[in-house]
Protein backbone atom coordinates (compact mmCIF):
# COMPACT_ATOMS: atom_id res chain seq x y z
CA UNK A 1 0.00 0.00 0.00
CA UNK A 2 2.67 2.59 0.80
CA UNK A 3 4.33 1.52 -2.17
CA UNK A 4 1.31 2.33 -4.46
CA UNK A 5 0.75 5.75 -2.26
CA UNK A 6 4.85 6.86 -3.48
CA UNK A 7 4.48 5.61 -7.26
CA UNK A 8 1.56 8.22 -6.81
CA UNK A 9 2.72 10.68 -5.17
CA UNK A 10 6.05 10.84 -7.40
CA UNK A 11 3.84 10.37 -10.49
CA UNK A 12 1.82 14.07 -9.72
CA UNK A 13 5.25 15.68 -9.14
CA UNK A 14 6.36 14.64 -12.36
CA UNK A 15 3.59 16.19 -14.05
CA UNK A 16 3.80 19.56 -12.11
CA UNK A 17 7.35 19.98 -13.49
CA UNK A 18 6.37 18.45 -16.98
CA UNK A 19 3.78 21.89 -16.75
CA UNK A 20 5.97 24.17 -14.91
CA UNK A 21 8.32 23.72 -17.92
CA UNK A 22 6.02 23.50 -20.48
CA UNK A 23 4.70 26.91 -19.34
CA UNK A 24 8.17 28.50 -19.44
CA UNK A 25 8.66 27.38 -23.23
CA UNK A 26 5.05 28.13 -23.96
CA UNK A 27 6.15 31.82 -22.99
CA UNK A 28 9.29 31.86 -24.36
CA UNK A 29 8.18 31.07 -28.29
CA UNK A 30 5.61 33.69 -27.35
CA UNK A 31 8.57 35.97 -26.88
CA UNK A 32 10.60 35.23 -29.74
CA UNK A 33 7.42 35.18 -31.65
CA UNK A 34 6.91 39.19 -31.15
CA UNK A 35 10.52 40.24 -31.58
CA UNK A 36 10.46 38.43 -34.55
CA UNK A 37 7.56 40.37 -35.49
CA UNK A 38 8.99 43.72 -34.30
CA UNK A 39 11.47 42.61 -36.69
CA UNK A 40 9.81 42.93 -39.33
CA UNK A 41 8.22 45.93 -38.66
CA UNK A 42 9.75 49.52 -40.47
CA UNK A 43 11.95 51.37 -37.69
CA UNK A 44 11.10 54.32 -38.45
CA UNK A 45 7.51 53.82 -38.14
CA UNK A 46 7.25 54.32 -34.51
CA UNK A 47 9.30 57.63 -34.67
CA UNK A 48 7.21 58.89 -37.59
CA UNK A 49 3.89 58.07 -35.61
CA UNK A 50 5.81 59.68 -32.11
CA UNK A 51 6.28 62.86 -34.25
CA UNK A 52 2.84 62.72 -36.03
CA UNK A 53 1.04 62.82 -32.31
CA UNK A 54 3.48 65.45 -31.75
CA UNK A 55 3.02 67.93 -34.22
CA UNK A 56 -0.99 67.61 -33.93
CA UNK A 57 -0.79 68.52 -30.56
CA UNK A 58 1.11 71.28 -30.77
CA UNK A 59 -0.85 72.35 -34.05
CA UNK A 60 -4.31 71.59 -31.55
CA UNK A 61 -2.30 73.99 -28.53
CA UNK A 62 -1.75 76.86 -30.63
CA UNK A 63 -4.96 76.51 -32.05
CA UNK A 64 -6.24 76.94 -28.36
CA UNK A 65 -3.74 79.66 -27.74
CA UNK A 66 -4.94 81.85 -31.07
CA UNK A 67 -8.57 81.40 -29.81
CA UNK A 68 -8.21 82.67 -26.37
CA UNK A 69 -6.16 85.22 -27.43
CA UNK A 70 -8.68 86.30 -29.92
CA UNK A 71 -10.68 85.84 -27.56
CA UNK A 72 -8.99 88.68 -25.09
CA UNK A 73 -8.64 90.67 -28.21
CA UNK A 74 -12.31 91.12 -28.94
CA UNK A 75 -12.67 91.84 -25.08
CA UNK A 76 -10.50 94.59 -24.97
CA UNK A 77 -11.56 96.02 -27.57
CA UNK A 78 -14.81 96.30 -25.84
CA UNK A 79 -12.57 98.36 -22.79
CA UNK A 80 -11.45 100.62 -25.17
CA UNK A 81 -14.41 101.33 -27.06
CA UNK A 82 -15.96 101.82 -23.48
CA UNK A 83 -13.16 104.82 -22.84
CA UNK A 84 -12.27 106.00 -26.12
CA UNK A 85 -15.91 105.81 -28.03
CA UNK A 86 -14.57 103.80 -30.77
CA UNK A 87 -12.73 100.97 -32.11
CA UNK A 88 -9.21 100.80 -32.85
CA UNK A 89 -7.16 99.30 -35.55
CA UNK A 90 -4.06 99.77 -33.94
CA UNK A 91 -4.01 96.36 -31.88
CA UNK A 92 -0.33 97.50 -29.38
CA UNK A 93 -3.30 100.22 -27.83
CA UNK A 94 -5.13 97.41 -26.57
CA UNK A 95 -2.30 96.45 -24.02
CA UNK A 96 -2.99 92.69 -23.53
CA UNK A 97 -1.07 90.97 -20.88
CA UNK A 98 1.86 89.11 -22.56
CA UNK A 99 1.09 86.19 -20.73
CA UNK A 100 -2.12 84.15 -21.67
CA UNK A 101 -3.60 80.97 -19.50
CA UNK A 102 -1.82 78.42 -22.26
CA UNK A 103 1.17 80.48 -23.45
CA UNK A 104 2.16 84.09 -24.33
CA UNK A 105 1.69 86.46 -26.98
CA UNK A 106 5.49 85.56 -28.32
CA UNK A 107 3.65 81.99 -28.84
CA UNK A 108 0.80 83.22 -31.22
CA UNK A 109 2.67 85.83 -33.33
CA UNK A 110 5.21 83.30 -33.99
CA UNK A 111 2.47 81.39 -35.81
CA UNK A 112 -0.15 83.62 -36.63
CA UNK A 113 -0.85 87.48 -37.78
CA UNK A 114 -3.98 89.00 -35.91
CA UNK A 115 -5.35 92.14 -37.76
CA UNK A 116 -8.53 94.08 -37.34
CA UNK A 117 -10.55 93.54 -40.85
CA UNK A 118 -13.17 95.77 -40.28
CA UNK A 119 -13.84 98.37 -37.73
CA UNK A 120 -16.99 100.30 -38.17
CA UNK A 121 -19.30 101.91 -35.33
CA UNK A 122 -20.15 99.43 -33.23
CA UNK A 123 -19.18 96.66 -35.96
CA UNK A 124 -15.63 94.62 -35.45
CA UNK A 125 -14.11 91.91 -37.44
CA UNK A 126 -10.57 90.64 -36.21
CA UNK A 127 -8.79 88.30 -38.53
CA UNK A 128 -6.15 85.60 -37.95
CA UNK A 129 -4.07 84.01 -40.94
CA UNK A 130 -1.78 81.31 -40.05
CA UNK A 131 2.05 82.46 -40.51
CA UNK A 132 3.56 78.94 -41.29
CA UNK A 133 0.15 77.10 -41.93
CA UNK A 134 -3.43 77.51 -44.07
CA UNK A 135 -5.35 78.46 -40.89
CA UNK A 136 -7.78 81.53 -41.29
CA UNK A 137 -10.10 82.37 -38.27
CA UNK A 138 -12.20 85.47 -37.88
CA UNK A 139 -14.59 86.74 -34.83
CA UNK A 140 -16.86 89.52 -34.62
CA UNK A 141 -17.61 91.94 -31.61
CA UNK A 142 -20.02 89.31 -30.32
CA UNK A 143 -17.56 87.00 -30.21
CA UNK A 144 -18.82 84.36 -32.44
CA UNK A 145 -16.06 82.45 -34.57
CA UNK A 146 -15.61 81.52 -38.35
CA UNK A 147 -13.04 79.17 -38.82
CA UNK A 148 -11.19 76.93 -41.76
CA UNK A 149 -9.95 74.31 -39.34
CA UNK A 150 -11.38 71.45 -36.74
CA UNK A 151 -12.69 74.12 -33.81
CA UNK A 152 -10.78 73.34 -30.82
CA UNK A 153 -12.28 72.96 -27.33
CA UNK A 154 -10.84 75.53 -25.13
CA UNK A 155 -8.01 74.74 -22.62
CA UNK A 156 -8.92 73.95 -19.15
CA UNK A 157 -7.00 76.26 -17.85
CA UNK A 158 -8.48 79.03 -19.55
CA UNK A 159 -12.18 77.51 -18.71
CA UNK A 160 -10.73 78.14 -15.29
CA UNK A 161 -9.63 81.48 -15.27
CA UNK A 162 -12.82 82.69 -17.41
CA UNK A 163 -15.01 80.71 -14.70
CA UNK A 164 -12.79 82.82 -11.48
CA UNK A 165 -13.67 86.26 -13.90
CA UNK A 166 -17.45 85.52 -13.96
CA UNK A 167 -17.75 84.09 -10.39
CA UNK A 168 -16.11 88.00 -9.29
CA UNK A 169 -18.18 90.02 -11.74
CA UNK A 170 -21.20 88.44 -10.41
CA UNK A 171 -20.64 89.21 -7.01
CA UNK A 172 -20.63 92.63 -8.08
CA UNK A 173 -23.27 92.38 -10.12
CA UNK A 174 -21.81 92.86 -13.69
CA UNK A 175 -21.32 89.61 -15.76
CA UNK A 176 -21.50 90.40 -19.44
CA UNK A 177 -21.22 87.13 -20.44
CA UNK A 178 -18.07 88.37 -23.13
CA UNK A 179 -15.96 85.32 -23.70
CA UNK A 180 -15.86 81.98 -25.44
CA UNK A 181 -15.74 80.39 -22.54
CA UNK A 182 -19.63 81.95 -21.54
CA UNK A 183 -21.28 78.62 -22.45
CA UNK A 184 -19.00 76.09 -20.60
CA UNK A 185 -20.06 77.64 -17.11
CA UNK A 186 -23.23 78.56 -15.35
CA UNK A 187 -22.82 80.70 -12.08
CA UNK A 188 -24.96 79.64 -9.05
CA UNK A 189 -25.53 81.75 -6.11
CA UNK A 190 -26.01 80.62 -2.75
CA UNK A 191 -27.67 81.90 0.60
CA UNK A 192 -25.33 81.12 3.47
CA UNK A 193 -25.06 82.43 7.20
CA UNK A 194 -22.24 84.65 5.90
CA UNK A 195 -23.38 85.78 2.76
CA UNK A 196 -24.18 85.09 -0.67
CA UNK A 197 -21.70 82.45 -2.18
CA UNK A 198 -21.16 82.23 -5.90
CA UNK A 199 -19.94 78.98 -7.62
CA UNK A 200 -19.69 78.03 -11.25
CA UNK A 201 -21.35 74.45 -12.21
CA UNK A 202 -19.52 73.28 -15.82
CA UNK A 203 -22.50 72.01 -18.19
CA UNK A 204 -20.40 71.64 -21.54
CA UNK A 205 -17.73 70.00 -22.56
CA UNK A 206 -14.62 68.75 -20.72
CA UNK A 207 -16.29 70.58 -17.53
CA UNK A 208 -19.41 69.51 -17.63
CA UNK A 209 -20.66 68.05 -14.20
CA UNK A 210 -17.75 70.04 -12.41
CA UNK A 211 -18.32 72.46 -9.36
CA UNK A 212 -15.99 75.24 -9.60
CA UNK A 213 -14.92 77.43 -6.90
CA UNK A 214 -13.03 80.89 -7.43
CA UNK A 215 -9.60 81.05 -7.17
CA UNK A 216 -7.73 83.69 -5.24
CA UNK A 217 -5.78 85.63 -8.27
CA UNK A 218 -3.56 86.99 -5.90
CA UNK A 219 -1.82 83.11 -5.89
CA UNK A 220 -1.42 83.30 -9.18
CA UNK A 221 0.22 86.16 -9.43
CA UNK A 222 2.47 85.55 -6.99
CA UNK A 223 3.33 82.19 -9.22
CA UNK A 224 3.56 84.81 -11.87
CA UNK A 225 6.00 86.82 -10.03
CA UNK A 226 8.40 84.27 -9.14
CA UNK A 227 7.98 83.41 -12.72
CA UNK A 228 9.34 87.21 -13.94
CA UNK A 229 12.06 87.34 -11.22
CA UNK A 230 13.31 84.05 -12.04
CA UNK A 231 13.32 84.98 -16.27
CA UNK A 232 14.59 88.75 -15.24
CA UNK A 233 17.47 86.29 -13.05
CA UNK A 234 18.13 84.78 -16.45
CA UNK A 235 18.18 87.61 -18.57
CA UNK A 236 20.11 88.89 -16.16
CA UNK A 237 22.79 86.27 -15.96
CA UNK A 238 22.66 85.69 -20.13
CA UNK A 239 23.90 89.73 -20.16
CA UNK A 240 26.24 89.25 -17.81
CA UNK A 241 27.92 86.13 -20.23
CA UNK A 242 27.61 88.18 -23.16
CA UNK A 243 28.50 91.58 -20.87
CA UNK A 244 25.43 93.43 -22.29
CA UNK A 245 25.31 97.10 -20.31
CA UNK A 246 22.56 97.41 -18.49
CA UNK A 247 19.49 99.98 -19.95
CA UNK A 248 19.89 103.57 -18.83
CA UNK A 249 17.10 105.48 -16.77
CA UNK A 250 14.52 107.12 -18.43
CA UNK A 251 13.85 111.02 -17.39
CA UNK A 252 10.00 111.69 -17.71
CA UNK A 253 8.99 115.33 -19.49
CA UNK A 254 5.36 116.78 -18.56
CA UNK A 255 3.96 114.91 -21.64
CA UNK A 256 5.10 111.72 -20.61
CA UNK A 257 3.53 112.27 -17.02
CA UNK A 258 0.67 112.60 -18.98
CA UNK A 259 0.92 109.33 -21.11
CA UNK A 260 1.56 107.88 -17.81
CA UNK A 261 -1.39 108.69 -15.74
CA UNK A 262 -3.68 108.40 -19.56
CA UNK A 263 -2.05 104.60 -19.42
CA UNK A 264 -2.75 104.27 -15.97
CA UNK A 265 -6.50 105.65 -15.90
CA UNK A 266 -7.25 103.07 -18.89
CA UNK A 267 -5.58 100.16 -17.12
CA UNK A 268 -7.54 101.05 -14.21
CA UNK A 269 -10.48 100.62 -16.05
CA UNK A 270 -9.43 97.35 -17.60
CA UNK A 271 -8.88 96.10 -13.81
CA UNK A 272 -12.34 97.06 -12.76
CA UNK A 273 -14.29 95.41 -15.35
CA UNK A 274 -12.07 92.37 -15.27
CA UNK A 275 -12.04 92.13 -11.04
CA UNK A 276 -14.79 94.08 -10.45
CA UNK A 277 -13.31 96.61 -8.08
CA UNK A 278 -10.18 99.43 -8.76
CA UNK A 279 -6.44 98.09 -8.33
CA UNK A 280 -5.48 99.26 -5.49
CA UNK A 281 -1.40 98.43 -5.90
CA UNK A 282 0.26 98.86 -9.02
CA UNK A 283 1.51 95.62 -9.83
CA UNK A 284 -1.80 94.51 -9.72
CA UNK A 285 -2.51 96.38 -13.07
CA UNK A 286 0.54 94.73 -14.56
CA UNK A 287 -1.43 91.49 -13.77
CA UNK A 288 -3.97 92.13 -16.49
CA UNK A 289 -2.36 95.02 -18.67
CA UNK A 290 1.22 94.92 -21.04
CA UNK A 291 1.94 98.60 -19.80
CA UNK A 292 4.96 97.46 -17.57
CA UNK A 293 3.97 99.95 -14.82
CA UNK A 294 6.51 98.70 -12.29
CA UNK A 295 9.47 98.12 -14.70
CA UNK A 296 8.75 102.10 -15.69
CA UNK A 297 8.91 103.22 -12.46
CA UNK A 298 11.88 101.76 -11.58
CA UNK A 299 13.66 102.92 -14.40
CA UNK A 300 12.65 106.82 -14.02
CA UNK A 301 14.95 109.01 -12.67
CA UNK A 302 13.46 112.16 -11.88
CA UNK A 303 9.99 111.41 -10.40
CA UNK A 304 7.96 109.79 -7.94
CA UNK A 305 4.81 107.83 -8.24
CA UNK A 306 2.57 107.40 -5.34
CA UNK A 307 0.47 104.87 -3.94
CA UNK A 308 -2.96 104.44 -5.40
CA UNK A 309 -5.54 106.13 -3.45
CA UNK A 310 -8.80 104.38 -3.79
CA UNK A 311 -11.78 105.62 -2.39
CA UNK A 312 -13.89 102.87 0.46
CA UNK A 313 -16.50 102.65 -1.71
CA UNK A 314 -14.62 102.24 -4.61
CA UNK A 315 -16.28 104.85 -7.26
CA UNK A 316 -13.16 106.77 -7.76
CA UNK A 317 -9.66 106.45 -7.80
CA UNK A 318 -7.03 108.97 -7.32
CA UNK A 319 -3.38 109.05 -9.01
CA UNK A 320 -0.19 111.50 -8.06
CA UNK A 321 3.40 111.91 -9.74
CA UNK A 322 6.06 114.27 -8.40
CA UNK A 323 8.60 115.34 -10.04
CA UNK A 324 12.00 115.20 -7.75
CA UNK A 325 14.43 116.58 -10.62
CA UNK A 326 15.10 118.48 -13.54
CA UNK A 327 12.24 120.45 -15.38
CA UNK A 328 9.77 118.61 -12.95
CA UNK A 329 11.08 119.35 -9.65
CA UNK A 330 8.59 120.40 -7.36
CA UNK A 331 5.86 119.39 -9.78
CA UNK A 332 2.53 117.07 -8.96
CA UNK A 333 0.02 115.76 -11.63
CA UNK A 334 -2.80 114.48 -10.68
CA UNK A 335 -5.47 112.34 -12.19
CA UNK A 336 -9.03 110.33 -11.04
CA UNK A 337 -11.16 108.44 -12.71
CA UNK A 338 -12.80 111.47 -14.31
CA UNK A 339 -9.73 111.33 -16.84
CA UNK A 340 -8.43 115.24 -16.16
CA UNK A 341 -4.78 115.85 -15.34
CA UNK A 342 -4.22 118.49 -13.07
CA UNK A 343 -0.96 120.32 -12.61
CA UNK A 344 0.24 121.60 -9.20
CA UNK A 345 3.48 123.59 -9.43
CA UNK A 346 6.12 124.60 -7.22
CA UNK A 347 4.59 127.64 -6.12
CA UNK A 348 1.33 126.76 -5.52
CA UNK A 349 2.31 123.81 -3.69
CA UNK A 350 3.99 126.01 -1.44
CA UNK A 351 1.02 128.44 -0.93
CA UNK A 352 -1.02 125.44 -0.27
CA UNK A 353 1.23 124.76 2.62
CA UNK A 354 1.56 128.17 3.85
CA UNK A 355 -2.11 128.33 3.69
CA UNK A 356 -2.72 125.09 5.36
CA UNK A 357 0.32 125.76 8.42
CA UNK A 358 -1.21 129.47 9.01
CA UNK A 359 -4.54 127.82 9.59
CA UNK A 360 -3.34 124.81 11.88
CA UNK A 361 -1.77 127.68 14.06
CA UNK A 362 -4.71 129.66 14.02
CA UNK A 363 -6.89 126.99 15.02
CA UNK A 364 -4.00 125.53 17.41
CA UNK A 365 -3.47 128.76 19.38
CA UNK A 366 -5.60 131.55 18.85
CA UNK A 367 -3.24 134.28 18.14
CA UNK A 368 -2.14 136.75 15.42
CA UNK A 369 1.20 137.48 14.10
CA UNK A 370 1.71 141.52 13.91
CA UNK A 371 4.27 142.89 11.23
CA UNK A 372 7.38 143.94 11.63
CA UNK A 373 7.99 147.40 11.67
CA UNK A 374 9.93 148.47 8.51
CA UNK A 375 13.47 149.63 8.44
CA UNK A 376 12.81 152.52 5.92
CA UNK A 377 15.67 155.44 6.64
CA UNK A 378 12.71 157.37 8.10
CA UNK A 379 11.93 155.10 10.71
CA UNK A 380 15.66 154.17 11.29
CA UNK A 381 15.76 158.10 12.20
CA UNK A 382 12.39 158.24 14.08
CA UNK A 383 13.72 155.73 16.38
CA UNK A 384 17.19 157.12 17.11
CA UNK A 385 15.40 160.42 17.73
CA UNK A 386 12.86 159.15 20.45
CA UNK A 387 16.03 157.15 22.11
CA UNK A 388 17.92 160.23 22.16
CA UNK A 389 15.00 162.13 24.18
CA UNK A 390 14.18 159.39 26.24
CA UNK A 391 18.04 159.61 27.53
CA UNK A 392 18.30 163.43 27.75
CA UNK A 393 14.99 162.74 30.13
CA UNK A 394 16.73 160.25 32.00
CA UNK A 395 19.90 162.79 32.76
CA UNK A 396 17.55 165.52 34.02
């Protein structure tokens, strides 16, 4: 019996091993089977098809680029209209911001030329003819596009940012509804113990079914600030290889001031109807403008530009530059939302004081400052005269 249970026992381990192997050589001519047929296969082909998915993405990304910034174009062209009564052909008025939510500007001009086609009351046609490819792509003031080519769908990221833009204007009660973006998103507004709360729900699209919340800007622009420092650390360095002098100062003249504060009153209004409320810092109108206000001030040498002054319930806004050298020195101009500069010069800056000290001692002290008598020769002699009396009195 125990002889019968080993010839069994041995017989099963036999067959184990018999399969074990048989698996191993089953996999094995699978093997050799596909790197024979890899073999065979062109060698190129897979770097051909690698580049082919590359170069339609990148055709599909720029495609997404030119229609956002298109996009922004027709938009702020809108802001301009709004302050200037017209439209303009000259696009550099505009000011975009160079950088856009998928790229820059650099990234659309180097395959693209944008032009305004036809400008005309309150008509606009903007048109977009591809550089290095067939592309053609207009949009009207109403932002509806005619294109040659497969319509994109807009970039998440940009879907974001246009969804953080509505979610503020509605808080203050101004969505327009001005962007591409307008039918990916519908804003909801909620009653909570601490106030109304404003979300976006996506209902198009590669959104659709999200809840969106709005994003702090002021995080992404300090990401977009260690961005700049860390390209102006770059530039930096690349001048310093090449020993590039750095850019002289620039000295301001009275109609500059006035460019200045014109270019400052128009990115104001830019801010307000993309945030809602006046920019309160500079560099927060360099966050939605190309006007460079912070690299400008830096770089003048004879005046001052100070703080915004915002009024608390934000209807106005109030801008000052003094000039500190040169023609300017003791100069202010002044601007508010209004659009009027106003010129204070030395002199009546300093009667302003004089008149403002005289009445803070007035109202400080209660007493008046009599004249001097005057040293005329006349009273020079009047006074010797009644000295000389008053001692000949004393002697008697």
């Amino acid at each position: 019996m125990k002889e019968k249970l080993a010839t069994i026992f041995s017989t099963r381990d036999r067959i184990k091993r018999v399969k074990f192997w048989g698996g191993i050589f089953h996999l094995l001519s699978v093997a050799l089977c596909l790197l024979g047929a890899l073999s065979l296969y062109p060698h190129g082909a897979f770097q051909k098809n690698f580049e082919l998915q590359e170069k339609s993405a990148n055709l599909i990304r720029s495609r997404q680029q030119l229609m956002e910034a298109m996009d922004k174009l027709v938009r702020y062209e809108d802001y301009y209209r709004e302050l200037h009564g017209r439209y303009t052909r000259d696009l550099s008025r505009l000011f975009l911001p160079e950088k856009l939510s998928t790229g820059s500007w650099e990234d659309v001009r180097r395959h693209y030329e944008i032009s305004a086609l036809d400008v005309q009351g309150n008509h606009l046609l903007m048109l977009a003819q591809g550089v290095d490819r067939p592309d053609r792509a207009t949009i009207d003031e109403r932002h509806r596009f005619s294109v040659n080519f497969a319509v994109p769908t807009p970039s998440k990221s940009y879907l974001y940012e246009e969804a953080d833009r509505a979610i503020r204007l509605s808080k203050k009660g101004k969505l327009d509804n001005a962007s591409l973006a307008a039918g990916f998103w519908t804003i909801t507004k909620e009653k909570e113990d601490s106030g109304d709360h404003y979300y976006a729900t996506g209902v198009r699209g590669i959104v659709v079914g999200e809840r969106h919340e709005e994003r702090g800007y002021n995080s992404r622009e300090i990401a977009s600030i260690f961005t700049a420092v860390s390209e102006q650390v770059k530039n930096h360095m690349a001048a310093t290889e090449e020993k590039v002098p750095a850019a002289a100062g620039s000295v301001f003249d009275a109609s500059d001031v006035g460019d200045y504060l014109r270019s400052a009153r128009d990115a104001e209004h830019i801010f307000k109807r993309e945030r809602g409320h006046y920019a309160r810092k500079w560099e927060e109108l360099d966050s939605v403008t190309g006007f460079h206000f912070q690299e400008r001030q830096q770089r003048a040498e004879n005046i001052r530009v100070h703080p915004i002054d915002v009024k608390q319930d934000d209807s106005d806004f109030h801008l000052v530059i003094e000039g500190t050298s040169g023609e300017l020195l003791g100069e202010k101009f002044m601007m508010e939302e209004a659009g009027e500069i106003r010129e204070m010069r030395y002199t009546d800056a300093l009667i302003n004081q004089l008149q403002e000290s005289t009445q803070l001692l007035e109202s400080a002290s209660k007493f008046q400052i009599s004249e001097e008598p005057s040293d005329t020769p006349q009273a020079i002699l009047d006074r010797k005269k009644s000295d000389t009396v008053h001692s000949i009195d004393q002697v008697k």
